[in-house]
Each structure stands twice: as C-alpha cells, then as structure tokens.
Protein backbone atom coordinates (compact mmCIF):
# COMPACT_ATOMS: atom_id res chain seq x y z
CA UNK A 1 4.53 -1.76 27.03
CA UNK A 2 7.05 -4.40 25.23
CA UNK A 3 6.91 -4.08 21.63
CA UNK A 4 4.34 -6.41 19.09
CA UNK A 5 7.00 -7.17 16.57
CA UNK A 6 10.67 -7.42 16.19
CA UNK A 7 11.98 -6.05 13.10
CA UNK A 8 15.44 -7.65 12.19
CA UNK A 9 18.64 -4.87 11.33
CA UNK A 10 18.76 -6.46 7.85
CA UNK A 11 14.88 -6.24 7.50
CA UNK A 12 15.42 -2.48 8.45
CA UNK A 13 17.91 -1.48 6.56
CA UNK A 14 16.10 -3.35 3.42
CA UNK A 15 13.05 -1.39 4.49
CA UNK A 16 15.27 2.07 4.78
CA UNK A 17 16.44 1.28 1.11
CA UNK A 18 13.47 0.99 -0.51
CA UNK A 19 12.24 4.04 1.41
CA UNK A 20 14.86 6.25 -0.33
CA UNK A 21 14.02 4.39 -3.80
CA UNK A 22 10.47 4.88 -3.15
CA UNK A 23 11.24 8.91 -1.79
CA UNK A 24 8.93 8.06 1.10
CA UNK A 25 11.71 8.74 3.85
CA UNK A 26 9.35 10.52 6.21
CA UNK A 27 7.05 7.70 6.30
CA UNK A 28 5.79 5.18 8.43
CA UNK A 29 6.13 1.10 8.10
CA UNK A 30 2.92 -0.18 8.61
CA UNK A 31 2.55 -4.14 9.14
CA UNK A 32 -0.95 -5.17 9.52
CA UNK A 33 -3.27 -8.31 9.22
CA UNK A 34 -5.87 -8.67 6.58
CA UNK A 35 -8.27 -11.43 5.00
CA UNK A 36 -7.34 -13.70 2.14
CA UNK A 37 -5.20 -16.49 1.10
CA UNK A 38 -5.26 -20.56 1.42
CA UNK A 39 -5.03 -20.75 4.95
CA UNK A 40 -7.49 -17.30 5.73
CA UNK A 41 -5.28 -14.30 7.13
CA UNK A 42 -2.22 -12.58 5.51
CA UNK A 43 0.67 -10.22 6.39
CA UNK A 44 0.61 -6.90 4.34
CA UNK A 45 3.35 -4.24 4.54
CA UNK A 46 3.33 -0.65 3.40
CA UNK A 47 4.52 2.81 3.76
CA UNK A 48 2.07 5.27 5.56
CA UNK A 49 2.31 8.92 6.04
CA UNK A 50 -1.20 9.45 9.05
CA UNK A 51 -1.33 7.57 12.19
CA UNK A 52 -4.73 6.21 13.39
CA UNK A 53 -6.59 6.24 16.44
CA UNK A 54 -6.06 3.09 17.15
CA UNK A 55 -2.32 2.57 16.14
CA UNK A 56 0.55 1.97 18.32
CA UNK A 57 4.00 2.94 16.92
CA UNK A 58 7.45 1.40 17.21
CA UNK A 59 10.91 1.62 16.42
CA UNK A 60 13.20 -0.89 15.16
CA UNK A 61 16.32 0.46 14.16
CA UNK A 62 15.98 4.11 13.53
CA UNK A 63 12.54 2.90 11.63
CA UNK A 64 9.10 3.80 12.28
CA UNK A 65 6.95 0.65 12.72
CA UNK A 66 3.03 1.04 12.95
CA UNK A 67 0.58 -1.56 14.23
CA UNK A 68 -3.60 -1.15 14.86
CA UNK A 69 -4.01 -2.28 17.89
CA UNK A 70 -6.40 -4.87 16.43
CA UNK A 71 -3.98 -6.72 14.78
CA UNK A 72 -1.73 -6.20 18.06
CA UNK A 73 -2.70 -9.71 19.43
CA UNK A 74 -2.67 -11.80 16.28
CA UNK A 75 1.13 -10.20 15.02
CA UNK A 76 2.57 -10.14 19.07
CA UNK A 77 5.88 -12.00 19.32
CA UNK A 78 6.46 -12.15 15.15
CA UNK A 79 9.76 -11.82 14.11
CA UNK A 80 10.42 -9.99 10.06
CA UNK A 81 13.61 -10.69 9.19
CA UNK A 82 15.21 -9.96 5.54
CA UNK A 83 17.00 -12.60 3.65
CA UNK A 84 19.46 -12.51 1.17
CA UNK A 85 19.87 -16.04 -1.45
CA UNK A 86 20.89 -16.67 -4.50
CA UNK A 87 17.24 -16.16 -6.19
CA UNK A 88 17.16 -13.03 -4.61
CA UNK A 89 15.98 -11.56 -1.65
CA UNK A 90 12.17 -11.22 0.73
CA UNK A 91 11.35 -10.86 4.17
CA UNK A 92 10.35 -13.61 5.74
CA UNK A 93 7.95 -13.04 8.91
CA UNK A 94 7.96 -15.58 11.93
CA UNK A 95 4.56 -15.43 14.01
CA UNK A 96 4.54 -17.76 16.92
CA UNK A 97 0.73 -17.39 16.97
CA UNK A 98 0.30 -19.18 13.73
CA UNK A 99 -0.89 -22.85 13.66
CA UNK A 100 -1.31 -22.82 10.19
CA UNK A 101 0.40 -21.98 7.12
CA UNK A 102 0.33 -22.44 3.46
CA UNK A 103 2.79 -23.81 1.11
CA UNK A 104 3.86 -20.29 0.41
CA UNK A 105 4.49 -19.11 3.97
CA UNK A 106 2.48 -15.86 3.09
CA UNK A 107 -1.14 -17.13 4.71
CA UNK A 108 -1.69 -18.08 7.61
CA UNK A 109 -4.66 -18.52 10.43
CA UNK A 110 -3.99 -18.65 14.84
CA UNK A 111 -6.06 -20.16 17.23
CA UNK A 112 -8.64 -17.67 17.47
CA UNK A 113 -8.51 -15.76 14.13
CA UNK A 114 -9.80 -17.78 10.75
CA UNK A 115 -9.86 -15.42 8.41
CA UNK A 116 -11.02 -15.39 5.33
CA UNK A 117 -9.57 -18.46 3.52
CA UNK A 118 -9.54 -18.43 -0.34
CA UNK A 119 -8.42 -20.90 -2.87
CA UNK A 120 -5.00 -21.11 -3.88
C-alpha cells in the first residue's frame, strides 16, 4: 500500500530536532485530522509513544509517521514540507483534497468532510 502522506527531508529533519529538544526520540509522529477552525477541519501534529488499532505507520526519512486510518482518506496525497524565512520557520502542509481554506492556511474542509467550522 503507497503511503498517505509525504513528509519533506527538511520537514523531517525539523521534526528529528525537536524530537531530541523535546527527549522524545523513541517516539512516533502522529498527523491526524480533527474538528475546529474557520473553514471546519484542522491538521494537528504530535509525538506519540502507543500505536492504535486502527493506525497505519510510515516512514519518511528515518522518521516514524502515524496515521488512523480514518483520517487516511481525508490527509491521502498531502505533502508537509518545512520552511525556512526570514520571520522564522513552520511547516506548511499541502492537501490536494482540500477545496477550502482559511486565511491562515491551518483550516480547511474536502468534498466530503465539513467539519466542525468555528469562528475565526
């Protein structure tokens, strides 16, 4: 089975730095969907020690990615990339199932999916 996401090198080795700040080396990336924000659904990212039943798990340059397979058809095909400027740097996350977004890029909704809009 092809993978859901694509984590960029730079997002990964962004991700492997703040493991070692964070001393959570050992753990798992989860990316996941969840409620909330203008346009209804939003990305969340985290570090995760205990796979669930229903996750599948990845790897993107020597990290390990998890995704419930829920969220598998709403995050397929995105794209997290890190990006350095000269305000600093974020992760910016490219979902070709989005049709909508907010101003702030971190809300979203697809076809199928609403969510659970809220004001901005």
């Amino acid at each position: 089975m092809a993978n859901i996401i694509k984590l960029s090198e730079a997002a990964a080795l962004q991700v492997k730095d703040m493991m070692k700040q964070a001393e959570e080396e050992d753990a798992y990336l989860r990316v996941a969907i969840k409620g909330g924000g203008c346009s209804g659904l939003s990305y969340g990212m985290g570090f995760e020690h205990e796979l669930g039943d229903t996750d599948k798990i990845e790897e993107h340059h020597g990290i390990q990615v998890i995704v419930d397979k829920q969220d598998a058809d709403i995050l397929n095909g995105t794209e997290i990339d890190y990006k350095q400027s000269l305000m600093g740097g974020g992760f910016t996350i490219e979902n070709p199932n989005a049709i909508a977004s907010c101003g702030c890029g971190s809300s979203f909704r697809t076809a199928t999916k609403a969510g659970t809009p809220e004001n901005c």
